[in-house]
C-alpha atoms as a PDB file:
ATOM      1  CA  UNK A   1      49.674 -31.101   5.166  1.00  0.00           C
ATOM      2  CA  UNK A   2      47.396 -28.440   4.978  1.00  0.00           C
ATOM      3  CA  UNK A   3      44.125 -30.621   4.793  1.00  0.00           C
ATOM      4  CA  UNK A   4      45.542 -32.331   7.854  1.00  0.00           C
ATOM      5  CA  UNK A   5      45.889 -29.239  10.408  1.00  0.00           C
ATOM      6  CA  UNK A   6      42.807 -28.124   9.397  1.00  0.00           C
ATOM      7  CA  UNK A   7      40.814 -31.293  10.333  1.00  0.00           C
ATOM      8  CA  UNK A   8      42.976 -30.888  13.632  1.00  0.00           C
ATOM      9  CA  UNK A   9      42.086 -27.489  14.653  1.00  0.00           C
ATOM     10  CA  UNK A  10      38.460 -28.524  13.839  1.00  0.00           C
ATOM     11  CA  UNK A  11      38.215 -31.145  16.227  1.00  0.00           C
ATOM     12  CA  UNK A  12      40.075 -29.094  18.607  1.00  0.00           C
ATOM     13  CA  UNK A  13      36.664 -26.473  18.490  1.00  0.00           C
ATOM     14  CA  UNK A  14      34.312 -28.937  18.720  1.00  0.00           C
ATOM     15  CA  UNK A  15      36.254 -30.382  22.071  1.00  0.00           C
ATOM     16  CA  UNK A  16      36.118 -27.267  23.010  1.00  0.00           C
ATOM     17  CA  UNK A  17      32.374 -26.763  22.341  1.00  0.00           C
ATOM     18  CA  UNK A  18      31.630 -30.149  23.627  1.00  0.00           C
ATOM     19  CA  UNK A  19      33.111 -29.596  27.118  1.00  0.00           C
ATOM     20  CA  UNK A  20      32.722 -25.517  27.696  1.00  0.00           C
ATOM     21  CA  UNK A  21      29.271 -24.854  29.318  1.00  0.00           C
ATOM     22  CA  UNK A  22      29.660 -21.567  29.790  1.00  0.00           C
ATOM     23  CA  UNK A  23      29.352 -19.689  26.489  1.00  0.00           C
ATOM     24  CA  UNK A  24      31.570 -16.790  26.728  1.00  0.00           C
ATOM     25  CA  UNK A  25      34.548 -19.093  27.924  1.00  0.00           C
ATOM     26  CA  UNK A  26      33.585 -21.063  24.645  1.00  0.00           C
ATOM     27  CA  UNK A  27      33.720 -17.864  22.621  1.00  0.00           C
ATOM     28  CA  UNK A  28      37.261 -16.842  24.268  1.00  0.00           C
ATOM     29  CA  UNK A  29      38.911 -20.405  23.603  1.00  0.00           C
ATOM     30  CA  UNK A  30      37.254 -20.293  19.955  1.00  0.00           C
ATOM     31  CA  UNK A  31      39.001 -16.610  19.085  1.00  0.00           C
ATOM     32  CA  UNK A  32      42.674 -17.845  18.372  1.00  0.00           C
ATOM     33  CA  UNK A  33      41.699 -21.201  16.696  1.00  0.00           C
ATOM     34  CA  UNK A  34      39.211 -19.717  14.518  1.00  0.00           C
ATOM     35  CA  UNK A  35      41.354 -17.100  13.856  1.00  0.00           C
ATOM     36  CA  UNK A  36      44.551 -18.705  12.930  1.00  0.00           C
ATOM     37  CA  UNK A  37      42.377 -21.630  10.551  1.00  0.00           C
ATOM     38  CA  UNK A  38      40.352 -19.299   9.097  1.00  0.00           C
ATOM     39  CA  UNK A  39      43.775 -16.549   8.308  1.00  0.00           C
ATOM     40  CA  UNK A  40      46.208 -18.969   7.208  1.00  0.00           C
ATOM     41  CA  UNK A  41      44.466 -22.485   7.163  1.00  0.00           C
ATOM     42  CA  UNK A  42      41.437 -22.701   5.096  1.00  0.00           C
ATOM     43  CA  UNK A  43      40.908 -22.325   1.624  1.00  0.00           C
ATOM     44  CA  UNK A  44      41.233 -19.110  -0.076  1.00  0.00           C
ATOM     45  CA  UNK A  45      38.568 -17.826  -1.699  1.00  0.00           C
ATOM     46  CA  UNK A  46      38.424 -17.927  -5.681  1.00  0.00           C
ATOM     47  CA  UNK A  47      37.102 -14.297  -6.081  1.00  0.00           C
ATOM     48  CA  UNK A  48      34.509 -12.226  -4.805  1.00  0.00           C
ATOM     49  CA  UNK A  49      30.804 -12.371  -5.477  1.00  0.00           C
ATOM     50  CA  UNK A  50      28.038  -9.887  -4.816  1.00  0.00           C
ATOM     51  CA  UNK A  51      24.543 -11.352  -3.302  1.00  0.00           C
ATOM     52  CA  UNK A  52      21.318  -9.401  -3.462  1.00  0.00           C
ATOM     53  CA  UNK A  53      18.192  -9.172  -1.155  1.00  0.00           C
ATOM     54  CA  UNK A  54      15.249 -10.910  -3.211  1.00  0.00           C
ATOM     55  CA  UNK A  55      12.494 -11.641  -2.179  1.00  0.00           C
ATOM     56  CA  UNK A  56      12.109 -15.458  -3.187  1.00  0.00           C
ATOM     57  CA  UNK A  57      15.700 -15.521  -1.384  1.00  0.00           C
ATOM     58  CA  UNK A  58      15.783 -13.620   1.316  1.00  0.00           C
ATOM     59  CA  UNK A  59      13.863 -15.250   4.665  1.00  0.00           C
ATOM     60  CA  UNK A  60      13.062 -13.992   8.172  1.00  0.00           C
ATOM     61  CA  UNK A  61      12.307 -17.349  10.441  1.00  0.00           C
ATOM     62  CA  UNK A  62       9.276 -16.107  13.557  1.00  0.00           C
ATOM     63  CA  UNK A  63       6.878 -18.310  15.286  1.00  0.00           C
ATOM     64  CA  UNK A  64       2.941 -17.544  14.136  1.00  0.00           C
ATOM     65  CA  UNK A  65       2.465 -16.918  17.613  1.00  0.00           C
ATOM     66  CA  UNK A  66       5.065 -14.270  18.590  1.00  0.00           C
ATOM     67  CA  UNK A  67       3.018 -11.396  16.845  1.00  0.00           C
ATOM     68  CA  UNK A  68       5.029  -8.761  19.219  1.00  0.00           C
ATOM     69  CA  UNK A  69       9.025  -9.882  17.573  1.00  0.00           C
ATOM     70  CA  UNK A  70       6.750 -10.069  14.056  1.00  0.00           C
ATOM     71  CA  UNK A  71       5.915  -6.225  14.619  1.00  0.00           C
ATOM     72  CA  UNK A  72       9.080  -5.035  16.197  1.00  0.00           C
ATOM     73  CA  UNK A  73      11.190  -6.883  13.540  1.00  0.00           C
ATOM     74  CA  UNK A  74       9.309  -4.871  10.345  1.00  0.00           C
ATOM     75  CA  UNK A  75       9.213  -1.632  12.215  1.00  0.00           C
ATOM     76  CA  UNK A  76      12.920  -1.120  12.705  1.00  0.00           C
ATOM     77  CA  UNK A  77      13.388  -3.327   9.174  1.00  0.00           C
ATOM     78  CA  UNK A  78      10.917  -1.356   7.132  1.00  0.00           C
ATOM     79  CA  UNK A  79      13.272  -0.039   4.361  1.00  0.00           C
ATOM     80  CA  UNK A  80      13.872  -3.941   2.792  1.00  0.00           C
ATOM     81  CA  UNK A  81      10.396  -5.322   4.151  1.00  0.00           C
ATOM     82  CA  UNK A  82       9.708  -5.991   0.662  1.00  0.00           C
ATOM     83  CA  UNK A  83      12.297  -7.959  -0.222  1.00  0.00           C
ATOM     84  CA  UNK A  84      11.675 -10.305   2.921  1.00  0.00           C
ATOM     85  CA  UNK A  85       9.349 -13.207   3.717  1.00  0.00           C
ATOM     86  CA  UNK A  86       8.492 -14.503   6.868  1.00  0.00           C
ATOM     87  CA  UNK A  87       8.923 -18.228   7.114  1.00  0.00           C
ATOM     88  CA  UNK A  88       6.648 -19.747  10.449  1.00  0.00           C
ATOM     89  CA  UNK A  89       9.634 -20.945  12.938  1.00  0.00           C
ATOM     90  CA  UNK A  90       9.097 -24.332  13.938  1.00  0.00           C
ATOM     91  CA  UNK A  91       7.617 -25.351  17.700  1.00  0.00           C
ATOM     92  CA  UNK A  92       8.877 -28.101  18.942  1.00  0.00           C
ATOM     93  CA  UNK A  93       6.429 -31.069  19.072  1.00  0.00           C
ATOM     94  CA  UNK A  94       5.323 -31.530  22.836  1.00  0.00           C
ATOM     95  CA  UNK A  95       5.838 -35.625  22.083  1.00  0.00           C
ATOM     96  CA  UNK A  96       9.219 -34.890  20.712  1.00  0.00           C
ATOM     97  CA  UNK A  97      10.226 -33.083  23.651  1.00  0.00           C
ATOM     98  CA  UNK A  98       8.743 -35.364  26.001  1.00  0.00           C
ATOM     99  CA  UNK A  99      10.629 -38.174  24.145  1.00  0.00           C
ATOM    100  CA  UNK A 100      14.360 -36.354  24.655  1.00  0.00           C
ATOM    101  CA  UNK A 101      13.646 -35.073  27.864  1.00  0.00           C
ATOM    102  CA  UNK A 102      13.072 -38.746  29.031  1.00  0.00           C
ATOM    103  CA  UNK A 103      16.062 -40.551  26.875  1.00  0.00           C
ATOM    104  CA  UNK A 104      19.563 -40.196  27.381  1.00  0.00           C
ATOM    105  CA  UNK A 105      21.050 -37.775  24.251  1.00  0.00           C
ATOM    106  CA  UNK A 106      22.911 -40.482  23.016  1.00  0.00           C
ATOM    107  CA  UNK A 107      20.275 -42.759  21.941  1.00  0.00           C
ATOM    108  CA  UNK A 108      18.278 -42.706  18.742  1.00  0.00           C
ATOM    109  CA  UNK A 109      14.720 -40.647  18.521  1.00  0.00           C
ATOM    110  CA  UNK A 110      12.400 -43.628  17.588  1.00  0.00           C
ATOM    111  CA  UNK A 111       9.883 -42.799  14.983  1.00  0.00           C
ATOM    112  CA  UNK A 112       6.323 -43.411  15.716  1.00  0.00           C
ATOM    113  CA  UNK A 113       2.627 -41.964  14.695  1.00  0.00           C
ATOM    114  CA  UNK A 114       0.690 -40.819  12.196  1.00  0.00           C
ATOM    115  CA  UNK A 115       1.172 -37.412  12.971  1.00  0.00           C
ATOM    116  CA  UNK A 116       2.959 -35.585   9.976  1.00  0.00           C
ATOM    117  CA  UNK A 117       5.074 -32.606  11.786  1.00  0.00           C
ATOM    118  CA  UNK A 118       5.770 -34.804  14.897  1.00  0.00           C
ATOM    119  CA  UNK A 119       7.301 -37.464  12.140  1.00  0.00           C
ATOM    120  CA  UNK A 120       9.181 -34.927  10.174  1.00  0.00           C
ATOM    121  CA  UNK A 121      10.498 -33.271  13.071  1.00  0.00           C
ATOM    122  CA  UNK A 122      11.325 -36.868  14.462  1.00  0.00           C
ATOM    123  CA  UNK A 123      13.370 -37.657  11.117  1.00  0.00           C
ATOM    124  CA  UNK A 124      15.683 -34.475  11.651  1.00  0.00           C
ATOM    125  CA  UNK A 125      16.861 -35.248  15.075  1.00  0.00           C
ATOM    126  CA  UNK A 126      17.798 -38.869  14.137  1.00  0.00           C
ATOM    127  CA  UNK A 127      19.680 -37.097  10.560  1.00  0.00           C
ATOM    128  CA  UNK A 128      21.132 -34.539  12.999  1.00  0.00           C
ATOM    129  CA  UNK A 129      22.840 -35.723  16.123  1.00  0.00           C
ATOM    130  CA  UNK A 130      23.296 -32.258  17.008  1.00  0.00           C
ATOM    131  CA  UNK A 131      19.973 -31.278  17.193  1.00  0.00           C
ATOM    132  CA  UNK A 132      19.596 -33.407  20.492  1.00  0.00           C
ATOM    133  CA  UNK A 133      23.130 -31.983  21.520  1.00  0.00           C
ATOM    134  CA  UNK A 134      21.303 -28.656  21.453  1.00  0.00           C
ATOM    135  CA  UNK A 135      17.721 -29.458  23.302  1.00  0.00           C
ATOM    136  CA  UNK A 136      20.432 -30.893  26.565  1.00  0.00           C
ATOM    137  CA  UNK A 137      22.873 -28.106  26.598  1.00  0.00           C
ATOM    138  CA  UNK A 138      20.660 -25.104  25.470  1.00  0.00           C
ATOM    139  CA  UNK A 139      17.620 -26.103  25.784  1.00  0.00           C
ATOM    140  CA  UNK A 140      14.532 -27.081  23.412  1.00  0.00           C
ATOM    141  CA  UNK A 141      13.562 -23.437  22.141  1.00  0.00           C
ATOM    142  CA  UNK A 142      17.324 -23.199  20.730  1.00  0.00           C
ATOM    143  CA  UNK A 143      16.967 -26.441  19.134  1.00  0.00           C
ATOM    144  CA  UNK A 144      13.651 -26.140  17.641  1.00  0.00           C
ATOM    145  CA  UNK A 145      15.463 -22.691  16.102  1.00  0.00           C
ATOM    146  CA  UNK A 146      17.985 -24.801  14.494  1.00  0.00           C
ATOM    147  CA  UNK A 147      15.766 -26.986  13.201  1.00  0.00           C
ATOM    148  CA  UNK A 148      13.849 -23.981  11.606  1.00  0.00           C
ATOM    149  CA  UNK A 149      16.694 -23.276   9.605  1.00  0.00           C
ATOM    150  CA  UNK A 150      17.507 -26.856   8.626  1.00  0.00           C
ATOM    151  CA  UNK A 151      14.045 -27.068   7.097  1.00  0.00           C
ATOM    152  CA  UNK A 152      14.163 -23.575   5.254  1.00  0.00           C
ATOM    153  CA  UNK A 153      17.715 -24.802   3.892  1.00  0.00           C
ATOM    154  CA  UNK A 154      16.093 -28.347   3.071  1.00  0.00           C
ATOM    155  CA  UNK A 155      13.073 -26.514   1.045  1.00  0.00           C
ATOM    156  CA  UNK A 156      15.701 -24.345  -0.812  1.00  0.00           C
ATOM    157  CA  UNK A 157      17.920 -27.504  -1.979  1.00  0.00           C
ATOM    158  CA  UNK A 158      14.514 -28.903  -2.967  1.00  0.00           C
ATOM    159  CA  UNK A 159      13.300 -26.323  -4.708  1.00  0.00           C
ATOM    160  CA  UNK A 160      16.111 -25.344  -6.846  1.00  0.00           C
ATOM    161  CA  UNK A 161      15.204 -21.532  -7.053  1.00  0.00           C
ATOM    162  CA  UNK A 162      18.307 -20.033  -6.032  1.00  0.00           C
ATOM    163  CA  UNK A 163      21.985 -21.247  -5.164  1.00  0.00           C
ATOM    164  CA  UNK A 164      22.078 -18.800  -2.158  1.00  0.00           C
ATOM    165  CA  UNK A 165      19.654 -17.152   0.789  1.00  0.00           C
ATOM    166  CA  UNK A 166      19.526 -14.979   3.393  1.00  0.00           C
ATOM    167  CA  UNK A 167      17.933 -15.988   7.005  1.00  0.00           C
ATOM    168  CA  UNK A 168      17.198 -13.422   9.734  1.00  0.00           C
ATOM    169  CA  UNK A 169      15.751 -14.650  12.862  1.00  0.00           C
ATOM    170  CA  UNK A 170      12.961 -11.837  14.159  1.00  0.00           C
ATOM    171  CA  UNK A 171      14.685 -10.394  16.929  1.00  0.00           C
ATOM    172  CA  UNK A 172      17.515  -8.764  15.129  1.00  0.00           C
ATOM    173  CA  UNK A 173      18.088  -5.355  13.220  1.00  0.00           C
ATOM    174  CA  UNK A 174      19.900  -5.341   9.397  1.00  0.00           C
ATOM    175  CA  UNK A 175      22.827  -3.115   9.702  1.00  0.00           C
ATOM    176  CA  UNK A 176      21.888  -0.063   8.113  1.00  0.00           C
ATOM    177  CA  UNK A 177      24.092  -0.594   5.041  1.00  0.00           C
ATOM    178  CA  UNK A 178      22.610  -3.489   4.249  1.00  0.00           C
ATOM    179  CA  UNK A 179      18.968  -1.728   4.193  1.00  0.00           C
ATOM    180  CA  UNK A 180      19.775   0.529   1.724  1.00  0.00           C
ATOM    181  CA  UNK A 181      21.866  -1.144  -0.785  1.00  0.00           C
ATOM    182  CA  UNK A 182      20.808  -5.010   0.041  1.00  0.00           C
ATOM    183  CA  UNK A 183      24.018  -6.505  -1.199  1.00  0.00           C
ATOM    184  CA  UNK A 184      26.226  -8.010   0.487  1.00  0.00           C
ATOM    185  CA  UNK A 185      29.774  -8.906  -0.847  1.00  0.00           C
ATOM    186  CA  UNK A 186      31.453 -12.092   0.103  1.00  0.00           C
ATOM    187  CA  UNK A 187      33.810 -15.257  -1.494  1.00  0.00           C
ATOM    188  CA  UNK A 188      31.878 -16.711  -4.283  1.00  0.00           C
ATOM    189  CA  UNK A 189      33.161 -20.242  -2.585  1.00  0.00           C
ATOM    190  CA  UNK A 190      31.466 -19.500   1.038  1.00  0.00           C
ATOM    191  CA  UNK A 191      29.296 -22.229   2.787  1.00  0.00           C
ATOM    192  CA  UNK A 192      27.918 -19.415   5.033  1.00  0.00           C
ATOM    193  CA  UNK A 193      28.522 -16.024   5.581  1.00  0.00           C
ATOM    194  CA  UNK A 194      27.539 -14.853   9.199  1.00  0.00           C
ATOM    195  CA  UNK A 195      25.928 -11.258   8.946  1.00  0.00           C
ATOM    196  CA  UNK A 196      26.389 -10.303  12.650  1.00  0.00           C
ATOM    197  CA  UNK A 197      27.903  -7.026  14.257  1.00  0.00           C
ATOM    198  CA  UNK A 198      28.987  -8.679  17.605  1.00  0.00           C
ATOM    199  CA  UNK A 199      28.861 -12.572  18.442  1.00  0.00           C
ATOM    200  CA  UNK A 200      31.380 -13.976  21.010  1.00  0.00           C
ATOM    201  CA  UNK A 201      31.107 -17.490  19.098  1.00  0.00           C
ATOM    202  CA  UNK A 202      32.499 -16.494  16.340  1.00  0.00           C
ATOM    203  CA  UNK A 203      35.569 -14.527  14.552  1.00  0.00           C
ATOM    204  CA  UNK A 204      35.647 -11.963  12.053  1.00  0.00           C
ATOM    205  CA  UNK A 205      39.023 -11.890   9.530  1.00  0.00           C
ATOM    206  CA  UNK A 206      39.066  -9.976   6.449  1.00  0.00           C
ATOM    207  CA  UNK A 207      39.226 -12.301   3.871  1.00  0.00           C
ATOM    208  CA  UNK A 208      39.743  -9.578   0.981  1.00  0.00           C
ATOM    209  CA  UNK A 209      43.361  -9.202   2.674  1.00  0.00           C
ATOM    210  CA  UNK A 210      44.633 -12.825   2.588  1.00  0.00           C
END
């Protein structure tokens, strides 16, 4: 049925971005698959819903050290900088990355030492195979982002403040719609909604005209 040529065309993509190196030959073979699951495969959503810039929802992710993306991000974001907060990216733990670097990415990170980040960042690459998928193919600064936004999702869930957030990373600029009305408009029964003007990985279909 339905259910079943979804899970299909799923595993099809992640073949696909399993054995494609080369991004933009990923982001070609991804177009017709994502486009044909996400027009006439996957669920339809229920009706729309409208989600606001808050400030205890709304997150930009930048290392305490990068002060120059910190500056350049509020000057050319300064209309909603009031609504944001910056949330310290997370730098991958030199032992960590010593640890993957030396063991195949198919084996388990062991967890050792008293050291508190080095442990929690430890526990997230043995939850999240991916994570050591990333640090091979991409290197360790893309999966330390990741991880950054698996640990601001994590806090939200714990905290129970709001059923939804936005997350910028500090090298972008917000479309200039969404800086002066903050809203955004999307299915009330989306996972995630990608907020991006151009991205070869993905596909854009207008869900309003399903």
């Amino acid at each position: 049925g339905r259910s079943k040529l979804a899970n299909t065309f799923r595993h099809m993509e992640r073949y696909i971005d399993n054995s494609t190196s080369d991004k933009f030959t990923r982001g070609m073979l991804f177009l017709p698959l994502r486009y044909l699951r996400v027009k006439w495969i996957d669920p339809l959503p229920i009706h729309e819903r409208k989600f606001v810039m808050k400030y205890n929802s709304t997150f930009v992710l930048n290392l305490e050290s990068d002060k120059e993306r910190w500056a350049f991000f509020q000057r050319v974001n300064q209309k909603r900088m009031k609504d944001i907060q910056r949330i310290p990216s997370t730098r991958m733990h030199p032992e960590l990355s010593a640890q993957i670097q030396g063991k195949g990415m198919g084996q388990k990170v062991t967890i050792f030492g008293n050291n508190t980040e080095l442990k929690t960042q430890q526990l997230y690459f043995s939850k999240y195979p991916a994570l050591k998928y990333l640090a091979k193919r991409d290197g360790m600064g893309t999966a330390a982002c990741s991880l950054s936004h698996l640990r601001l999702l994590q806090d939200l869930l714990d905290q129970d403040a709001s059923d939804y957030m936005f997350v910028f990373e500090d090298d972008i600029e917000i479309l200039d719609s969404l800086l002066d009305d903050g809203v955004v408009m999307a299915p009330n029964n989306a996972d995630v909604v990608l907020l991006s003007a151009c991205s070869l990985g993905h596909v854009s279909v207008s869900w309003q005209q399903k």
